[in-house]
C-alpha atoms as a PDB file:
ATOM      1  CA  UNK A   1       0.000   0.000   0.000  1.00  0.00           C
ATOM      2  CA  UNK A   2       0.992   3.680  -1.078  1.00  0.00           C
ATOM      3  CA  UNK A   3       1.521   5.520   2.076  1.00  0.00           C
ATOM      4  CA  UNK A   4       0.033   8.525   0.142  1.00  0.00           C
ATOM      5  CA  UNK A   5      -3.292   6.744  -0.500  1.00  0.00           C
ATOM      6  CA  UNK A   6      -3.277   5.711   3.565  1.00  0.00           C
ATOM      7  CA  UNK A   7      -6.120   8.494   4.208  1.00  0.00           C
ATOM      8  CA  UNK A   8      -8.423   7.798   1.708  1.00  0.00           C
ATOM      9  CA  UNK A   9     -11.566   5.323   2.254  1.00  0.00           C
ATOM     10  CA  UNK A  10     -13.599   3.922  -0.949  1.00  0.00           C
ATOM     11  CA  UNK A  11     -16.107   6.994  -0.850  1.00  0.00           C
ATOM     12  CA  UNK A  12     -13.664   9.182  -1.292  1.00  0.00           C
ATOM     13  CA  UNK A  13     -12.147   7.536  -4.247  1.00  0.00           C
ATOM     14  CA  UNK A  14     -15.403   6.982  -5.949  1.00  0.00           C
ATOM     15  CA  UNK A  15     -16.095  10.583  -5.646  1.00  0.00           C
ATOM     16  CA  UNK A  16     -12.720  11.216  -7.336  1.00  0.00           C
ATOM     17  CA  UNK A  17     -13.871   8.430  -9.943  1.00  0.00           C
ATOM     18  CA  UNK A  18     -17.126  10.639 -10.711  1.00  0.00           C
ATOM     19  CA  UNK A  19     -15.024  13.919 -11.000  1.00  0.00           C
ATOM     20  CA  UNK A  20     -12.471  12.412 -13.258  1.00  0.00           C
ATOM     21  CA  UNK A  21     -15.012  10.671 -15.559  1.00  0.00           C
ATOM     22  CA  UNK A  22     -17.432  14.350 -15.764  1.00  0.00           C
ATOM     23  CA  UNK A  23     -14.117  15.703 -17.029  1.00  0.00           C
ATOM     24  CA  UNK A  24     -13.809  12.823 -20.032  1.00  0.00           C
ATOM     25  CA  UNK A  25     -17.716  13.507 -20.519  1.00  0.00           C
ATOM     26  CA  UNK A  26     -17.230  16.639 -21.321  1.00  0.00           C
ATOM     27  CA  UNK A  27     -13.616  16.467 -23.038  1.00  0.00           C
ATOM     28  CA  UNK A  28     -15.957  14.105 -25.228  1.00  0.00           C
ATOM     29  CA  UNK A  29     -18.806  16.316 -25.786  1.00  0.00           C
ATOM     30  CA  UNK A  30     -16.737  19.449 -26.928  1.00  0.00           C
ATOM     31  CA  UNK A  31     -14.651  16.841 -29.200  1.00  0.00           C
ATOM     32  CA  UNK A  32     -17.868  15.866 -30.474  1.00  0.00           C
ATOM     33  CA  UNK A  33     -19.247  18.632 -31.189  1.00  0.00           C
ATOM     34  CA  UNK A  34     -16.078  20.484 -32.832  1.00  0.00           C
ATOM     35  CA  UNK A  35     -15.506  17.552 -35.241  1.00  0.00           C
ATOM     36  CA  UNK A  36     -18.635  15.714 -36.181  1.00  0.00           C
ATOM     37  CA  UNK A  37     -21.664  18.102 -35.627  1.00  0.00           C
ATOM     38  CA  UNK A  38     -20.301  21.244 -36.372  1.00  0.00           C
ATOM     39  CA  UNK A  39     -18.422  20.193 -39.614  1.00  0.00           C
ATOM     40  CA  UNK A  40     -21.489  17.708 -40.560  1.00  0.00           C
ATOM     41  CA  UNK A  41     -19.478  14.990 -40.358  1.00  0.00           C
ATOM     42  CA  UNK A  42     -21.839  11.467 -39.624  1.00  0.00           C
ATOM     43  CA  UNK A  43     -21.803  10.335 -35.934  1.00  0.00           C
ATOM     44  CA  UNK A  44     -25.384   9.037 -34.903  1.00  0.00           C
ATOM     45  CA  UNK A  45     -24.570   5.505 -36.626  1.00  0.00           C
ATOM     46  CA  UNK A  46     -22.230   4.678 -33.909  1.00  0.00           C
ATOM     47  CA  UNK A  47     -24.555   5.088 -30.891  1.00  0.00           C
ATOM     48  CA  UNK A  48     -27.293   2.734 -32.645  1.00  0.00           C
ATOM     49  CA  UNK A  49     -27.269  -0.658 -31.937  1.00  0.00           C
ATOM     50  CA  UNK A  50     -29.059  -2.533 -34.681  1.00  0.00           C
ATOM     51  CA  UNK A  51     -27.675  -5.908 -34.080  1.00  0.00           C
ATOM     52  CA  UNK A  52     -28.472  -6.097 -30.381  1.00  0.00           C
ATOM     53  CA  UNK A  53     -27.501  -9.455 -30.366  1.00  0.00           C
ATOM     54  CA  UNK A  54     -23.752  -8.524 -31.524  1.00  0.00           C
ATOM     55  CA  UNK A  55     -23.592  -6.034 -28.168  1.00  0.00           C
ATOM     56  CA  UNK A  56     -24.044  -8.654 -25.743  1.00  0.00           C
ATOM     57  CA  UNK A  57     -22.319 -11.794 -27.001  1.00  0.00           C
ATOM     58  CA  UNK A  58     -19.627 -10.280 -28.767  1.00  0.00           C
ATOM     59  CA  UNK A  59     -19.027  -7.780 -25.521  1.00  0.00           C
ATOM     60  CA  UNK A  60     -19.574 -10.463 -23.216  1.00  0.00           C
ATOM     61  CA  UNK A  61     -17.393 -13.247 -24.987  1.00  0.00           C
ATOM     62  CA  UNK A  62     -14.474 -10.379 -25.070  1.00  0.00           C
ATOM     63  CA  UNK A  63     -15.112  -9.530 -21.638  1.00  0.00           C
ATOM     64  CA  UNK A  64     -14.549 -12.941 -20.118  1.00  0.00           C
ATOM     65  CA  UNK A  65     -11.319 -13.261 -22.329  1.00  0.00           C
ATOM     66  CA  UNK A  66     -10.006 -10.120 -20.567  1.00  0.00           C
ATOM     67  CA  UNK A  67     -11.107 -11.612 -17.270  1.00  0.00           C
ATOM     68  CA  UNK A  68      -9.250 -14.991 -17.791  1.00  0.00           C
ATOM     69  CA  UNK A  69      -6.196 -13.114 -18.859  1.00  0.00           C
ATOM     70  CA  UNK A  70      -6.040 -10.373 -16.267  1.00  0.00           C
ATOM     71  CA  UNK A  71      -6.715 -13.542 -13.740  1.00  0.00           C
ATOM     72  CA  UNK A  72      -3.596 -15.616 -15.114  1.00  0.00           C
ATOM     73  CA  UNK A  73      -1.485 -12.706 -15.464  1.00  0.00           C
ATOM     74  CA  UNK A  74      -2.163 -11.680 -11.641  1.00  0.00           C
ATOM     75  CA  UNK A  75      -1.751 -15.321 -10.176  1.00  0.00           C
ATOM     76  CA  UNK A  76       1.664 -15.754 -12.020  1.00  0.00           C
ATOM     77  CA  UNK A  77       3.208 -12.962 -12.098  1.00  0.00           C
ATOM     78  CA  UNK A  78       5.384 -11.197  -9.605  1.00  0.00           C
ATOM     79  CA  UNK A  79       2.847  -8.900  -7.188  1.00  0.00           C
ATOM     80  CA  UNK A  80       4.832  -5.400  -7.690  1.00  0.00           C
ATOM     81  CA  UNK A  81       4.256  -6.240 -11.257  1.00  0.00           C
ATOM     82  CA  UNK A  82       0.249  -5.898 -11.006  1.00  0.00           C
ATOM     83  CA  UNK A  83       0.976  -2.965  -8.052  1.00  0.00           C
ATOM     84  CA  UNK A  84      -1.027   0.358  -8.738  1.00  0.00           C
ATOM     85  CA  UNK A  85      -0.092   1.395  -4.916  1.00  0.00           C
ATOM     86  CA  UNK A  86      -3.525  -0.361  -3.549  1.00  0.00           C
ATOM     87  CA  UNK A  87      -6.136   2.250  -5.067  1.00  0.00           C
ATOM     88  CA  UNK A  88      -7.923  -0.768  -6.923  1.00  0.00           C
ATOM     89  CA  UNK A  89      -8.189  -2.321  -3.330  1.00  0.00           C
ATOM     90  CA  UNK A  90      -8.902   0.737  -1.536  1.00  0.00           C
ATOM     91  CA  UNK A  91     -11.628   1.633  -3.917  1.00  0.00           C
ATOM     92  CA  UNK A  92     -13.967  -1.797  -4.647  1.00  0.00           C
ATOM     93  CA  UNK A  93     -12.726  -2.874  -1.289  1.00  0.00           C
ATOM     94  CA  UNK A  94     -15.301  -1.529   1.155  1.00  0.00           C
ATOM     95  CA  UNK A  95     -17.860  -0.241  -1.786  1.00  0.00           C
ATOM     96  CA  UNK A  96     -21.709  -2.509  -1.520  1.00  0.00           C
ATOM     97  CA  UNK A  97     -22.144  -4.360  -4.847  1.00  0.00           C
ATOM     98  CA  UNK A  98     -24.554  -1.720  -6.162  1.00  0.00           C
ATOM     99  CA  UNK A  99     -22.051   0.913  -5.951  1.00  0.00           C
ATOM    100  CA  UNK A 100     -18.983  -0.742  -7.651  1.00  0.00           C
ATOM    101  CA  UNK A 101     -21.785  -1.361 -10.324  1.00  0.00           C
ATOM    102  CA  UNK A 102     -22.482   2.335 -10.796  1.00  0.00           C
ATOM    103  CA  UNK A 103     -18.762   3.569 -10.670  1.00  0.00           C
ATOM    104  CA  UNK A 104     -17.896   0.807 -13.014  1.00  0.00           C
ATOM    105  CA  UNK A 105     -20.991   1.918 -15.641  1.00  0.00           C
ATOM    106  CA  UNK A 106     -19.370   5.527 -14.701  1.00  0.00           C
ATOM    107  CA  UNK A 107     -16.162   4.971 -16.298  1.00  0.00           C
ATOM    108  CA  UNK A 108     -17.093   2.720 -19.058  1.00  0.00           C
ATOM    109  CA  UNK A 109     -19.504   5.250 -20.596  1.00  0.00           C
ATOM    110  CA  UNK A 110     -17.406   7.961 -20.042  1.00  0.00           C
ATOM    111  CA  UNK A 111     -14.059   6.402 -21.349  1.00  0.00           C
ATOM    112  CA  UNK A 112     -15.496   4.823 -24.327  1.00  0.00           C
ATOM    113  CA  UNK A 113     -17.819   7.897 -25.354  1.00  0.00           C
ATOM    114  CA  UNK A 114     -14.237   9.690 -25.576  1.00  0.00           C
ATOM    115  CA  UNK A 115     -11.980   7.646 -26.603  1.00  0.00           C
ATOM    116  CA  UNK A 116     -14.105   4.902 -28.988  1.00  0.00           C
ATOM    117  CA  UNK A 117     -17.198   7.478 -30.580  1.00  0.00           C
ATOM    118  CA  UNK A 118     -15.217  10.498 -30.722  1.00  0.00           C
ATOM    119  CA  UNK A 119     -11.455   9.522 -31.023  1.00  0.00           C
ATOM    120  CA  UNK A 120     -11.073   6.374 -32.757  1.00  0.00           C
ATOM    121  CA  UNK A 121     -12.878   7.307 -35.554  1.00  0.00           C
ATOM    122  CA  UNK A 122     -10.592  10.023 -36.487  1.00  0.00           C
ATOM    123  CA  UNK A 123      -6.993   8.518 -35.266  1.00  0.00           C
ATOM    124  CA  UNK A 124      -7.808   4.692 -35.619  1.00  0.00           C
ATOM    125  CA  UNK A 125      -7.422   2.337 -32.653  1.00  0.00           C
ATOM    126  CA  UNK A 126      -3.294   2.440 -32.747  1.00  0.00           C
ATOM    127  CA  UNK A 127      -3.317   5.902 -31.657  1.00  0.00           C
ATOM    128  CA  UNK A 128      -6.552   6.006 -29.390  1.00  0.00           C
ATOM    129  CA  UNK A 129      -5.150   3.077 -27.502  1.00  0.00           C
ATOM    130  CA  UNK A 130      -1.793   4.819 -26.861  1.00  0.00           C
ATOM    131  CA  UNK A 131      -4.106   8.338 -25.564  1.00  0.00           C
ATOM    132  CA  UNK A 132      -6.055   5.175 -23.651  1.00  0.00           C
ATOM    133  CA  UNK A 133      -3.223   3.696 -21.925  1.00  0.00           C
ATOM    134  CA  UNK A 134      -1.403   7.393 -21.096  1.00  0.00           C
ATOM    135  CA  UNK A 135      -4.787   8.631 -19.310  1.00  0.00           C
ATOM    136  CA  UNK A 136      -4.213   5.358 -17.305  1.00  0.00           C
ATOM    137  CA  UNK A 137      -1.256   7.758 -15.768  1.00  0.00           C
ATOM    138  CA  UNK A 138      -0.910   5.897 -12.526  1.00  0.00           C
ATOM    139  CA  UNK A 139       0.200   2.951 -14.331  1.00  0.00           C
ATOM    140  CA  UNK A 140       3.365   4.958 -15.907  1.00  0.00           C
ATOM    141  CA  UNK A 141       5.426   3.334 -14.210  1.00  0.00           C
ATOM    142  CA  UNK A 142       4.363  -0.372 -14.414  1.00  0.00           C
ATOM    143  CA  UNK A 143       5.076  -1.438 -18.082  1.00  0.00           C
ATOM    144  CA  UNK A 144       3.300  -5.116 -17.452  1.00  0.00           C
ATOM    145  CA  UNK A 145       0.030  -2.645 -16.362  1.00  0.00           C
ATOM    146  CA  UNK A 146       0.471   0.172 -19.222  1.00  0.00           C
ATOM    147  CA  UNK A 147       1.314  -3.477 -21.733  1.00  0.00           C
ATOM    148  CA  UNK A 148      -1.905  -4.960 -20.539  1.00  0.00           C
ATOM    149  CA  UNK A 149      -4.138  -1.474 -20.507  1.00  0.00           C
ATOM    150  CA  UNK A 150      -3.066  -0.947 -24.262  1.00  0.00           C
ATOM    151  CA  UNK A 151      -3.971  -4.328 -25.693  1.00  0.00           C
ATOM    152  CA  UNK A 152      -7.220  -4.671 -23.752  1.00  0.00           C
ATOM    153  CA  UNK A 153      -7.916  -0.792 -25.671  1.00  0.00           C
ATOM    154  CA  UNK A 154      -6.805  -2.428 -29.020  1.00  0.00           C
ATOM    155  CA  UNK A 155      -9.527  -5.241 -28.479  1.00  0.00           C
ATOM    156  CA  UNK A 156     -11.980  -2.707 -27.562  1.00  0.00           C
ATOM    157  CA  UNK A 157     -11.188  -1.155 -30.502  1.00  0.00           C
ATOM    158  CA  UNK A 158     -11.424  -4.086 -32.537  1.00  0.00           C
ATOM    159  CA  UNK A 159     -15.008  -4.649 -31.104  1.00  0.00           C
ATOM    160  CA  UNK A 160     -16.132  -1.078 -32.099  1.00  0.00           C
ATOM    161  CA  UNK A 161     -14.703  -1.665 -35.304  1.00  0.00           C
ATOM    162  CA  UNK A 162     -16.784  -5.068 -35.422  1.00  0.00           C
ATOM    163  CA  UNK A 163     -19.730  -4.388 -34.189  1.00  0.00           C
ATOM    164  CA  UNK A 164     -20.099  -0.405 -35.576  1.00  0.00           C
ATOM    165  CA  UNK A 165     -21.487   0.350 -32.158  1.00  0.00           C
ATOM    166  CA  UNK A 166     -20.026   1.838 -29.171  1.00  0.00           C
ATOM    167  CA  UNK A 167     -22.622  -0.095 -26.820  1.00  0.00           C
ATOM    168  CA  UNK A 168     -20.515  -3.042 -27.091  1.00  0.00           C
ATOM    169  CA  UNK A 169     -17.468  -1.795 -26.119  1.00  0.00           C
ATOM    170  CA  UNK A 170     -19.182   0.257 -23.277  1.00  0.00           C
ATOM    171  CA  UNK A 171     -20.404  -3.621 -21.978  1.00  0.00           C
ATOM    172  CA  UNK A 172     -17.712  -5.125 -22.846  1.00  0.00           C
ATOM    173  CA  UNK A 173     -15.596  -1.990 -20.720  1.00  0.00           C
ATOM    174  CA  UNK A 174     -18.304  -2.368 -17.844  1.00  0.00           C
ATOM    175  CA  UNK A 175     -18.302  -6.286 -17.244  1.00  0.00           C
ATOM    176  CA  UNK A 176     -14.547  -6.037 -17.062  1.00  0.00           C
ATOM    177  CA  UNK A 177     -14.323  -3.886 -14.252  1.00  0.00           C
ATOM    178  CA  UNK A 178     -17.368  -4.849 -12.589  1.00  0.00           C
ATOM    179  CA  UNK A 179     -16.365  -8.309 -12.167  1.00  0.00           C
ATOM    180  CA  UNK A 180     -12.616  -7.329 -11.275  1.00  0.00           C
ATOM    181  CA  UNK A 181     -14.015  -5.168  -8.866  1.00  0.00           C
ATOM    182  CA  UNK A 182     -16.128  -7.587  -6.919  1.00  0.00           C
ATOM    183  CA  UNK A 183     -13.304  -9.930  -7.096  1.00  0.00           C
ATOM    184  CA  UNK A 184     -10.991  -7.265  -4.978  1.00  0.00           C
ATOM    185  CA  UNK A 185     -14.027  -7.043  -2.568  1.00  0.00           C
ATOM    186  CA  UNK A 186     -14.350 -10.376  -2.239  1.00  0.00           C
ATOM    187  CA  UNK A 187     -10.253 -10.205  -1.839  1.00  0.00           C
ATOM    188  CA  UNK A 188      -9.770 -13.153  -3.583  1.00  0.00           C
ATOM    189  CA  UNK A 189      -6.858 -11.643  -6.459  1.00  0.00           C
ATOM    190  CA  UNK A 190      -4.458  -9.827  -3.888  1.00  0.00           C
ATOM    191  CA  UNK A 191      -2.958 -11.114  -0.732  1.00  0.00           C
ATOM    192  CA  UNK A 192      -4.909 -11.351   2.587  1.00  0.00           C
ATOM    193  CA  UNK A 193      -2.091 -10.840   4.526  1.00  0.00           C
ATOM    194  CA  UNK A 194      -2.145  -7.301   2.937  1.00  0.00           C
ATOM    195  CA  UNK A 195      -5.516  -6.578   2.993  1.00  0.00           C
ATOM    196  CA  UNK A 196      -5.396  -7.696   7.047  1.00  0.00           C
ATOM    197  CA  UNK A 197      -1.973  -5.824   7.160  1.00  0.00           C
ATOM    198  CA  UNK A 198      -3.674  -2.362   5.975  1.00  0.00           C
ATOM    199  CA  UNK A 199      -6.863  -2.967   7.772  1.00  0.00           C
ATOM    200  CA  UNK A 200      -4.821  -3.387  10.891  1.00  0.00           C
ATOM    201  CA  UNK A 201      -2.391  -0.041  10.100  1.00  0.00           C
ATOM    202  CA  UNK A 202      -6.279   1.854   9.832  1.00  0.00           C
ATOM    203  CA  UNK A 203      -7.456   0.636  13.230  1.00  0.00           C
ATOM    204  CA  UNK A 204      -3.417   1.290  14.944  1.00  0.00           C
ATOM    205  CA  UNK A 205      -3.979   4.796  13.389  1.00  0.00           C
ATOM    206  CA  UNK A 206      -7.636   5.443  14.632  1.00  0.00           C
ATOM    207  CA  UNK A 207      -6.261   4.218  18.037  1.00  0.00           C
ATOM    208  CA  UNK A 208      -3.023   6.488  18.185  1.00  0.00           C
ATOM    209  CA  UNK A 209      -4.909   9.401  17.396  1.00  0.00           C
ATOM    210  CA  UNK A 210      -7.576   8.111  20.229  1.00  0.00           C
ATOM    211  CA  UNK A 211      -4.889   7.857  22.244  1.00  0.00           C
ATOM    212  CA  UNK A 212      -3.257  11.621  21.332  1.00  0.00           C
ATOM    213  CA  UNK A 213      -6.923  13.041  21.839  1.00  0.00           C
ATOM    214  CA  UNK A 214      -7.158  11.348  25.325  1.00  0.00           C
ATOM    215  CA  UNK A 215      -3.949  12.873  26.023  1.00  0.00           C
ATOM    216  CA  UNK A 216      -4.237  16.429  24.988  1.00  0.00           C
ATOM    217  CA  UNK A 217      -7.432  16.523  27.349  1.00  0.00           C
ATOM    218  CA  UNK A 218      -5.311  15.025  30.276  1.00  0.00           C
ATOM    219  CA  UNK A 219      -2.611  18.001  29.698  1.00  0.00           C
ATOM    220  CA  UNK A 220      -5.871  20.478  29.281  1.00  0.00           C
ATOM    221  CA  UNK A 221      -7.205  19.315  32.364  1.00  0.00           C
END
């Protein structure tokens, strides 16, 4: 765990999930709007889903994939390499099941409006998928993480491409974390000893500033 992420608690970090995703969502509007609408340049096809069929086993066939591999990668590889400083944990870790559903539809209709309707179209899923994988800027400096974030935005893309919808990719986006994120609840991808380790460093810090309070009223006293 990231001593600078000690603080926060899950609410917190959704809230900062809400304010970051509003920013996208509004990055994509204006990018939207300056290159499709204004020039009259076609963009209502890709919202339309007229294969509805395609959306859901096409996004949920891909989704699993990126499951199994995230899963294998995870279990077998070294622990620092999968690191992002405990924010995954921090946030899905205390969160009900309802609420790692809505921060989890959050980001995928936010990131994919952006980066699959508006940017793709114009720079092609190369180029989106490197803007995808820098945005990810936490994971800088974890290749294995930025490696992984960049091929599962190639696949997206590939679905998008497939499919000529960006509802797919926006399920495909949301079963992904949704199900990675009730694994980390349930704790069952990261080690208990560190989950019980942090939980333990929360309640030694609640108590030493118990302790400090109890103190400071002896002194005042």
């Amino acid at each position: 765990m990231d001593p600078r992420y000690a603080h926060l608690d899950s609410r917190t970090l959704a809230l900062n999930v809400y304010i970051s995703q509003a920013i996208l969502f509004v990055i994509g509007l204006a990018g939207l709007y300056f290159f499709y609408i204004r020039p009259g340049v076609d963009w209502v096809g890709r919202f339309l889903a007229p294969h509805i069929a395609d959306v859901f086993v096409y996004g949920t066939l891909l989704a699993l994939l990126v499951v199994a591999v995230e899963i294998v990668l995870i279990v077998w590889l070294p622990p620092e390499m999968f690191d992002d400083g405990g924010l995954n944990e921090l946030l899905f870790r205390d969160l009900p099941v309802w609420h790692i559903a809505l921060v989890c539809l959050v980001v995928a209709l936010a990131e994919e409006f952006l980066f699959r309707a508006v940017i793709q179209p114009g720079l092609g899923v190369w180029w989106t998928s490197v803007l995808f994988a820098l945005v990810h800027v936490r994971y800088l400096k974890k290749w294995v993480m930025m490696a992984v974030v960049f091929l599962i935005s190639m696949l997206f893309g590939w679905l998008f491409d497939k499919t000529g919808t960006v509802w797919a990719v926006v399920w495909t986006h949301f079963l992904v974390d949704f199900i990675l994120g009730c694994f980390v609840r349930k704790g069952w991808f990261f080690s208990p000893k560190e989950g019980e380790s942090l939980q333990k460093a929360n309640r030694e810090e609640r108590n030493e500033n118990k302790e400090n309070g109890d103190a400071d009223e002896r002194e005042t006293t």
